[in-house]
Protein backbone atom coordinates (compact mmCIF):
# COMPACT_ATOMS: atom_id res chain seq x y z
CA UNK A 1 127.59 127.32 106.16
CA UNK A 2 127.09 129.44 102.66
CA UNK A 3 123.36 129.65 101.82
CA UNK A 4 122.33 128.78 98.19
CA UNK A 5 120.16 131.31 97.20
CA UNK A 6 117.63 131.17 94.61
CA UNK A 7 114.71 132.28 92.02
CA UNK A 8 111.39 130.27 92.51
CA UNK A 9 108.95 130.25 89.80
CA UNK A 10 105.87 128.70 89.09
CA UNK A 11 105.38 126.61 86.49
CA UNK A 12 102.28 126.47 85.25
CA UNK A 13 99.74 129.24 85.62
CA UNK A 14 97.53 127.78 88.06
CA UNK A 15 100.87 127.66 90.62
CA UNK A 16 101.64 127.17 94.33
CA UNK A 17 99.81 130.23 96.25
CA UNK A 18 102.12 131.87 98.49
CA UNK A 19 105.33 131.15 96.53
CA UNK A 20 108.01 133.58 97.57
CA UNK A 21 110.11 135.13 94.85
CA UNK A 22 113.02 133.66 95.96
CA UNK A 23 114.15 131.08 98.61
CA UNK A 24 117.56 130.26 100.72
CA UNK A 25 118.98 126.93 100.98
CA UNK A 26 121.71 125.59 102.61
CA UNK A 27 124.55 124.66 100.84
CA UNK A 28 124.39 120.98 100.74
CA UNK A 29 120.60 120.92 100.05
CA UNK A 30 119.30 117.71 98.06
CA UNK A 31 115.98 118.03 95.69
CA UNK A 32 114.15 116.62 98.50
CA UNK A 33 115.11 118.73 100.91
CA UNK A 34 114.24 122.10 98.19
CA UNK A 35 110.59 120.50 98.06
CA UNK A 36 110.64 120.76 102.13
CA UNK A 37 111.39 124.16 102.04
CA UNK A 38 109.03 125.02 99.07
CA UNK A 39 106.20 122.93 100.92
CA UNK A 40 106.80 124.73 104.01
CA UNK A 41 106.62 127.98 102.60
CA UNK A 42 103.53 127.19 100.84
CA UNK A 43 101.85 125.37 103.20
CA UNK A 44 101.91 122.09 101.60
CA UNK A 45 101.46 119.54 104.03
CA UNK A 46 103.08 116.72 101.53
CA UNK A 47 106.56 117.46 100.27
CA UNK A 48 106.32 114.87 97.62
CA UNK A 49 103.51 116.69 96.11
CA UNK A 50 105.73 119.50 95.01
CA UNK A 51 107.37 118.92 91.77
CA UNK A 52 110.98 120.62 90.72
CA UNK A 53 112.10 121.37 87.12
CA UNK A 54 115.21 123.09 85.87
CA UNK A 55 114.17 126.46 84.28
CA UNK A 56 115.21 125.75 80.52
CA UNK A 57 114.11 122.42 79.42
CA UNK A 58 111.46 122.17 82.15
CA UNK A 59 111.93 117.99 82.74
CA UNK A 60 111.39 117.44 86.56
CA UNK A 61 114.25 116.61 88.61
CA UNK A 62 113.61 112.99 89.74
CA UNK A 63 116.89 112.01 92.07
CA UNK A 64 115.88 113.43 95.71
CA UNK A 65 118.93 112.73 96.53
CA UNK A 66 120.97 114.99 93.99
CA UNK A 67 122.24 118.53 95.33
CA UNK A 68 121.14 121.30 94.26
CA UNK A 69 124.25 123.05 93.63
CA UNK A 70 125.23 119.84 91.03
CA UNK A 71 122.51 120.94 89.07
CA UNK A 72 124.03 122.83 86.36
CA UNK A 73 120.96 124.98 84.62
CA UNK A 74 119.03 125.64 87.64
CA UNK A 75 122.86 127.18 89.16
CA UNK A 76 123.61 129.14 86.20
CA UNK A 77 120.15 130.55 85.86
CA UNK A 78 119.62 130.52 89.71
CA UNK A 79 116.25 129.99 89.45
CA UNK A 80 114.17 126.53 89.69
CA UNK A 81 110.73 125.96 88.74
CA UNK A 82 107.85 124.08 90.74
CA UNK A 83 104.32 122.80 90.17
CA UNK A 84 102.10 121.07 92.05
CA UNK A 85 101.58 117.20 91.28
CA UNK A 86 98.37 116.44 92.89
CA UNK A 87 98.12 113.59 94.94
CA UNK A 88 100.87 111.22 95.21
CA UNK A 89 101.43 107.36 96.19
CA UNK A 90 104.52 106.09 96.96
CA UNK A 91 106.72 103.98 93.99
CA UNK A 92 106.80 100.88 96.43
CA UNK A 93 102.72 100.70 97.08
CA UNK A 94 102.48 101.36 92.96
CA UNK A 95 104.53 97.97 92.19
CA UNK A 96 103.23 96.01 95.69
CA UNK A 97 99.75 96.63 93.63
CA UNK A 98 101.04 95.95 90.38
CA UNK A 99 102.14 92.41 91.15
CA UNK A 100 99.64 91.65 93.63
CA UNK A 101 96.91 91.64 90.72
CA UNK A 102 98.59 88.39 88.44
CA UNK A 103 99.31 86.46 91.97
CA UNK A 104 95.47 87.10 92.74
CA UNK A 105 94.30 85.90 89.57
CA UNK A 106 96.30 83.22 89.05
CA UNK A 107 95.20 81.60 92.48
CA UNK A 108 91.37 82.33 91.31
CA UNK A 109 91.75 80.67 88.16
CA UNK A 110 93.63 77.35 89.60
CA UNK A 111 90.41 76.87 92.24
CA UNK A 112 87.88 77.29 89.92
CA UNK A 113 88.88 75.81 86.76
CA UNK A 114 86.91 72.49 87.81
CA UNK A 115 83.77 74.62 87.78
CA UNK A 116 84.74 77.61 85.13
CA UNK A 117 85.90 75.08 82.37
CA UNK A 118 83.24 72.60 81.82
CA UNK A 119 80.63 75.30 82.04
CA UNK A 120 82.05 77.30 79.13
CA UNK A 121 83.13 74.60 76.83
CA UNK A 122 80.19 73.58 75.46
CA UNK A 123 79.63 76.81 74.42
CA UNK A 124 82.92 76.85 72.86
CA UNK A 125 84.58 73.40 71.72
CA UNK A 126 83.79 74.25 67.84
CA UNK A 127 86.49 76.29 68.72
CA UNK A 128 89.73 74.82 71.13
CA UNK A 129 91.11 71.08 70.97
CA UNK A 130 89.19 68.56 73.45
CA UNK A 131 90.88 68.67 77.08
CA UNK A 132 93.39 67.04 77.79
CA UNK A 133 92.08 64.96 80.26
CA UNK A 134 88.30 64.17 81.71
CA UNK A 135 89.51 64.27 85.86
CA UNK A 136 90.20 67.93 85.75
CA UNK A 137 93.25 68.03 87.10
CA UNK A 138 96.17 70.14 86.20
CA UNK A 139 98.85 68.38 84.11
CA UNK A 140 102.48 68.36 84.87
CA UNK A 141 103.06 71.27 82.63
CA UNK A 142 100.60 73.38 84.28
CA UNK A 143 101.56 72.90 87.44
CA UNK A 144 104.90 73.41 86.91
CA UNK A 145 103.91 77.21 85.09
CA UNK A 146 101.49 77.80 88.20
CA UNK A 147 104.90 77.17 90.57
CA UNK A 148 107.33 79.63 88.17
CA UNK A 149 104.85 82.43 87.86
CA UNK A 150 103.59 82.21 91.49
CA UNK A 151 107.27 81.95 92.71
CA UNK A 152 108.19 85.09 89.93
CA UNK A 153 105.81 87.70 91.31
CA UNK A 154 106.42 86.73 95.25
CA UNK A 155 109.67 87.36 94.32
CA UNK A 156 109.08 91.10 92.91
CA UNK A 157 107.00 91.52 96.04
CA UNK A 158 109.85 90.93 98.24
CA UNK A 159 112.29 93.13 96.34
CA UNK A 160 110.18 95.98 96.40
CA UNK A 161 109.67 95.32 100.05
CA UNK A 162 112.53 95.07 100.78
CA UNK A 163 115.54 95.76 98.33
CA UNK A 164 114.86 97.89 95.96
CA UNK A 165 115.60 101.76 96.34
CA UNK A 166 113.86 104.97 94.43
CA UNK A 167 115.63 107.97 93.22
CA UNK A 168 112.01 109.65 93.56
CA UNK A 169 109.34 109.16 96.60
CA UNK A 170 106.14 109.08 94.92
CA UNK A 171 104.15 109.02 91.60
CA UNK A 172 100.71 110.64 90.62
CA UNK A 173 98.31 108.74 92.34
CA UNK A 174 95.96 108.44 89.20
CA UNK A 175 99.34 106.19 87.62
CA UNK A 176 98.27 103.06 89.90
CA UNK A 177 95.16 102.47 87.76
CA UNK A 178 97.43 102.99 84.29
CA UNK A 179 100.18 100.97 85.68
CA UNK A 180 98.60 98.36 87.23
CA UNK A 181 95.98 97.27 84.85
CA UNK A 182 98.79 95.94 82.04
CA UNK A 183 100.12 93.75 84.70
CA UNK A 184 96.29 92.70 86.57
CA UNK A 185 95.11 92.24 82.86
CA UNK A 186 97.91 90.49 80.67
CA UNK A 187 99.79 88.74 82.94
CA UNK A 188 96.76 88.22 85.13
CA UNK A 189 93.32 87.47 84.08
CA UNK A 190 93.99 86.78 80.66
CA UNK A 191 97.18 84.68 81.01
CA UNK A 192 95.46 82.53 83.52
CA UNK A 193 91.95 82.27 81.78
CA UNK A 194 94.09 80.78 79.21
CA UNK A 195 97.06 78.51 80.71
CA UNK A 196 94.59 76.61 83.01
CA UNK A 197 92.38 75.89 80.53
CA UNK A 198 92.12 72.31 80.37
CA UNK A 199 92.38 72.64 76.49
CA UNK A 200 95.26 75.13 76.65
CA UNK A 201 98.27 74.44 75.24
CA UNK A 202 100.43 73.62 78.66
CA UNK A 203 97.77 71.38 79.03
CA UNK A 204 98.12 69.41 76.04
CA UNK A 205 101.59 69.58 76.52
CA UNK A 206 103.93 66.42 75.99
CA UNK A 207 107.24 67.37 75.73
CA UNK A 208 109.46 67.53 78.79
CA UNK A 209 112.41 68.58 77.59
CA UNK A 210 110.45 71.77 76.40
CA UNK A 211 109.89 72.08 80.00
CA UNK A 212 113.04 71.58 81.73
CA UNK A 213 114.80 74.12 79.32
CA UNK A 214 111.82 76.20 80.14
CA UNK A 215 112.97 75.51 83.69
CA UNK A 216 116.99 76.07 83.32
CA UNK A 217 116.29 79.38 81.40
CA UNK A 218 113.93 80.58 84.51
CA UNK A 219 115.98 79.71 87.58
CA UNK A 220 119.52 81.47 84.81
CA UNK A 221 116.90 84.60 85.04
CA UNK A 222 115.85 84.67 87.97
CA UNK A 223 118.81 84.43 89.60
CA UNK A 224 120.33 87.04 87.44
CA UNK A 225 117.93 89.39 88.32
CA UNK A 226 117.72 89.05 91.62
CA UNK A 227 121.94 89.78 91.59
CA UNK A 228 121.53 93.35 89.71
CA UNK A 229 118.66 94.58 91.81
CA UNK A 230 120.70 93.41 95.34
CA UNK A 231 124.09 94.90 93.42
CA UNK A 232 122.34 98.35 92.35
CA UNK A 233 120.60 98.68 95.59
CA UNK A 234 123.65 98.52 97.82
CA UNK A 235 125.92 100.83 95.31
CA UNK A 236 125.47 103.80 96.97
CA UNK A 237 126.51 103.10 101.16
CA UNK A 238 124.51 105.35 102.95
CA UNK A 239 124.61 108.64 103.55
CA UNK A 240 126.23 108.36 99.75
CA UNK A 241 124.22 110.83 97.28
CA UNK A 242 126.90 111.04 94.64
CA UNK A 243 126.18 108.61 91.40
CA UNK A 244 127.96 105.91 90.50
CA UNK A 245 128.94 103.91 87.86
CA UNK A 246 127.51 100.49 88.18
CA UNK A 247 129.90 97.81 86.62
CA UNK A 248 130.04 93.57 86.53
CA UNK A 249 126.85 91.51 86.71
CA UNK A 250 126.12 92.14 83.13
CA UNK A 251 126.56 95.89 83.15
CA UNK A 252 129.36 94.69 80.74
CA UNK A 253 127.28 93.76 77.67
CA UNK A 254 124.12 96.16 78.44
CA UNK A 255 122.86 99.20 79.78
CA UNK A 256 120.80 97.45 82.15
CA UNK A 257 121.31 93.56 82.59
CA UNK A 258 118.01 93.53 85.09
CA UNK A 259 116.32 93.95 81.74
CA UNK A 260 117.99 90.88 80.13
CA UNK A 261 117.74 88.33 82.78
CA UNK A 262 113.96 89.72 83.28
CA UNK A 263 113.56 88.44 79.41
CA UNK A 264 115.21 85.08 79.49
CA UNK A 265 113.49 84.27 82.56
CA UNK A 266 109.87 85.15 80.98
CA UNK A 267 111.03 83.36 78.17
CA UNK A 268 111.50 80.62 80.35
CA UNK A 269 107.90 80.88 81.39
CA UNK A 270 106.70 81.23 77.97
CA UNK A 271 108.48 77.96 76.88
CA UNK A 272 106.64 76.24 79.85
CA UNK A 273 103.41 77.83 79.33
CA UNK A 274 103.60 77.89 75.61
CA UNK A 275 100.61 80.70 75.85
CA UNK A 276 100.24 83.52 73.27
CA UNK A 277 99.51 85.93 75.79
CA UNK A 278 102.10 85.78 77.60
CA UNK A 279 104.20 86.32 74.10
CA UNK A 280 101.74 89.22 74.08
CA UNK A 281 102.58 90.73 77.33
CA UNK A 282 106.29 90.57 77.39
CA UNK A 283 106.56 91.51 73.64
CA UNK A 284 104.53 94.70 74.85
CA UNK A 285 107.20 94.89 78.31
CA UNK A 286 110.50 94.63 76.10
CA UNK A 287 109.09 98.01 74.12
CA UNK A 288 108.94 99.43 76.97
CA UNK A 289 112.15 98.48 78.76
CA UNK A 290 113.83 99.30 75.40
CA UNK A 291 112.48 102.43 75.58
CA UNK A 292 113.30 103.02 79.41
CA UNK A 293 116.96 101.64 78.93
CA UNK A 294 117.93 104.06 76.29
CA UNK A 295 117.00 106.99 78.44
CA UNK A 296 119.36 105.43 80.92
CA UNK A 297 122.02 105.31 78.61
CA UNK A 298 121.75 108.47 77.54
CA UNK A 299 121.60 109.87 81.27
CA UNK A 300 124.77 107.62 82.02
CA UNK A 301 126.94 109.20 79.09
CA UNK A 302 125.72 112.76 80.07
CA UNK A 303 126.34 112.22 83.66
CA UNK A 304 129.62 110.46 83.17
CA UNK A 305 130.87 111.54 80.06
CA UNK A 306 134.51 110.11 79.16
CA UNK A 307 134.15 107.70 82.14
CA UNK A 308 131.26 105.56 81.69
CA UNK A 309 131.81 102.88 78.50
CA UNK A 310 129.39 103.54 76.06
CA UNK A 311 127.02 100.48 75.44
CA UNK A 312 125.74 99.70 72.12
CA UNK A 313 122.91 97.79 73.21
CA UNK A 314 120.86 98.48 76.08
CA UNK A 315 119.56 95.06 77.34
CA UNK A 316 119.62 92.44 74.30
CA UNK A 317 123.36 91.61 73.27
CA UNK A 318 123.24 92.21 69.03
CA UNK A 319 119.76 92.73 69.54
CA UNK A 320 118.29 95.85 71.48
């Protein structure tokens, strides 16, 4: 089989000792397979620690899947570049920890709220309405957002357990603290100092029909979700590396429908919970998924071209 054979560089100054000038690969090498070789030559004992960028724009090459040979700069210029990403952690044990955190903290909150509670709010009922009721129990309404949010996050557990798949290994190990602490924090510690609060608003709380829309717009989201992340995961059969095209379950309207359901079914939540921070949190998440589902759409029309439909909004219909 024809070798591919190529210019290694390092990126950065401070490089990978022992880096030949060049290196052969086989023909049908992926990205992941390139780091291998790089690793081995430079006695890495972690693949995923080695980092490859195209020679001209320098922007890592994420997909360890993709072949080398589809990747138009680094063939023309025959040359890639690599640096060394210090210590890595895997994608799935990132978002296992992320999620972990709010489940945590929302159990801690909902056993000690008889004792938490009526120690602070002396200290504090100049400033929140009188509880909603003297027996400390959670009302309907509080319950019910202790059951969505709990049920939401075991949910994400499983489907990075178990469904989800990565077009890169690992991340920078430092990323779990930066990552992690939106999600521990906002959704978390904050959202459940506040929603079991026996002064909160889900407490005080009367309106069921609030609720059950709440409710229908949850189960709509959650179920939507759950379709796109099963569809995307099983679009490539295996031993596939080629991209494709994803299409139906909402890739119709948006870039990336995960993104959509993912907001109506927190706005579900928030309807239930009626909590400012939560408003807080996902206001702060939709930036971000905005921002992550036009670089999709870009990367779709580049990679596609003529073939992929253009989408004028990337996961809000007339909206984002």
């Amino acid at each position: 089989m024809a070798e591919l054979k190529l210019k290694v560089t390092n990126r950065s100054r401070k490089g990978l000792k022992g880096l030949p000038p060049t290196l052969e690969l086989p023909n049908d090498a992926t990205i992941e397979q390139a780091k291998k070789v790089v690793a081995r030559a430079t006695r890495y004992s972690d693949f995923n620690q080695i980092g490859i960028f195209d020679p001209v724009a320098k922007k890592t090459i994420k997909d360890r899947n993709a072949l080398v040979r589809d990747q138009e700069v680094i063939m023309k210029h025959g040359e890639f570049l690599v640096k060394d990403l210090g210590p890595q952690i895997s994608w799935r044990a990132v978002y296992v920890t992320e999620y972990v955190g709010p489940l945590l903290f929302h159990l801690l909150f909902v056993s000690v709220r008889n004792t938490l509670y009526p120690a602070v709010y002396p200290y504090i009922k100049s400033l929140v309405p009188a509880p909603a009721s003297t027996d400390g129990a959670l009302s309907f309404t509080q319950k019910t957002a202790f059951a969505m949010i709990m049920a939401h996050f075991i949910k994400r557990e499983l489907e990075v357990s178990f469904v989800h798949k990565f077009s890169a290994n690992t991340m920078p190990a430092a990323y779990i603290v930066r990552n992690s602490f939106f999600y521990w924090v906002a959704a978390g510690l904050l959202g459940a100092l506040e929603i079991y609060a026996p002064f909160s608003p889900a407490a005080l709380a009367r309106t069921r029909a609030i609720d059950y829309l709440g409710l229908a717009l949850y189960f709509f989201g959650q179920y939507g979700t759950a379709r796109v992340h099963w569809y995307l995961a099983s679009l490539r059969k295996p031993g596939e590396t080629a991209r494709k095209i994803p299409r139906g379950n909402g890739f119709e309207l948006v870039t990336c429908p995960n993104y959509m359901f993912e907001v109506i079914a927190w706005i579900g939540i928030i309807l239930v919970t009626r909590s400012p921070t939560l408003v807080v949190f996902i206001a702060i998440g939709i930036y971000y998924m905005y921002i992550w589902g036009v670089g999709k759409e870009k990367a779709y029309r580049k990679e596609f071209g003529d073939k992929y439909k253009k989408k004028r909004y990337v996961m809000l219909p007339g909206l984002l």
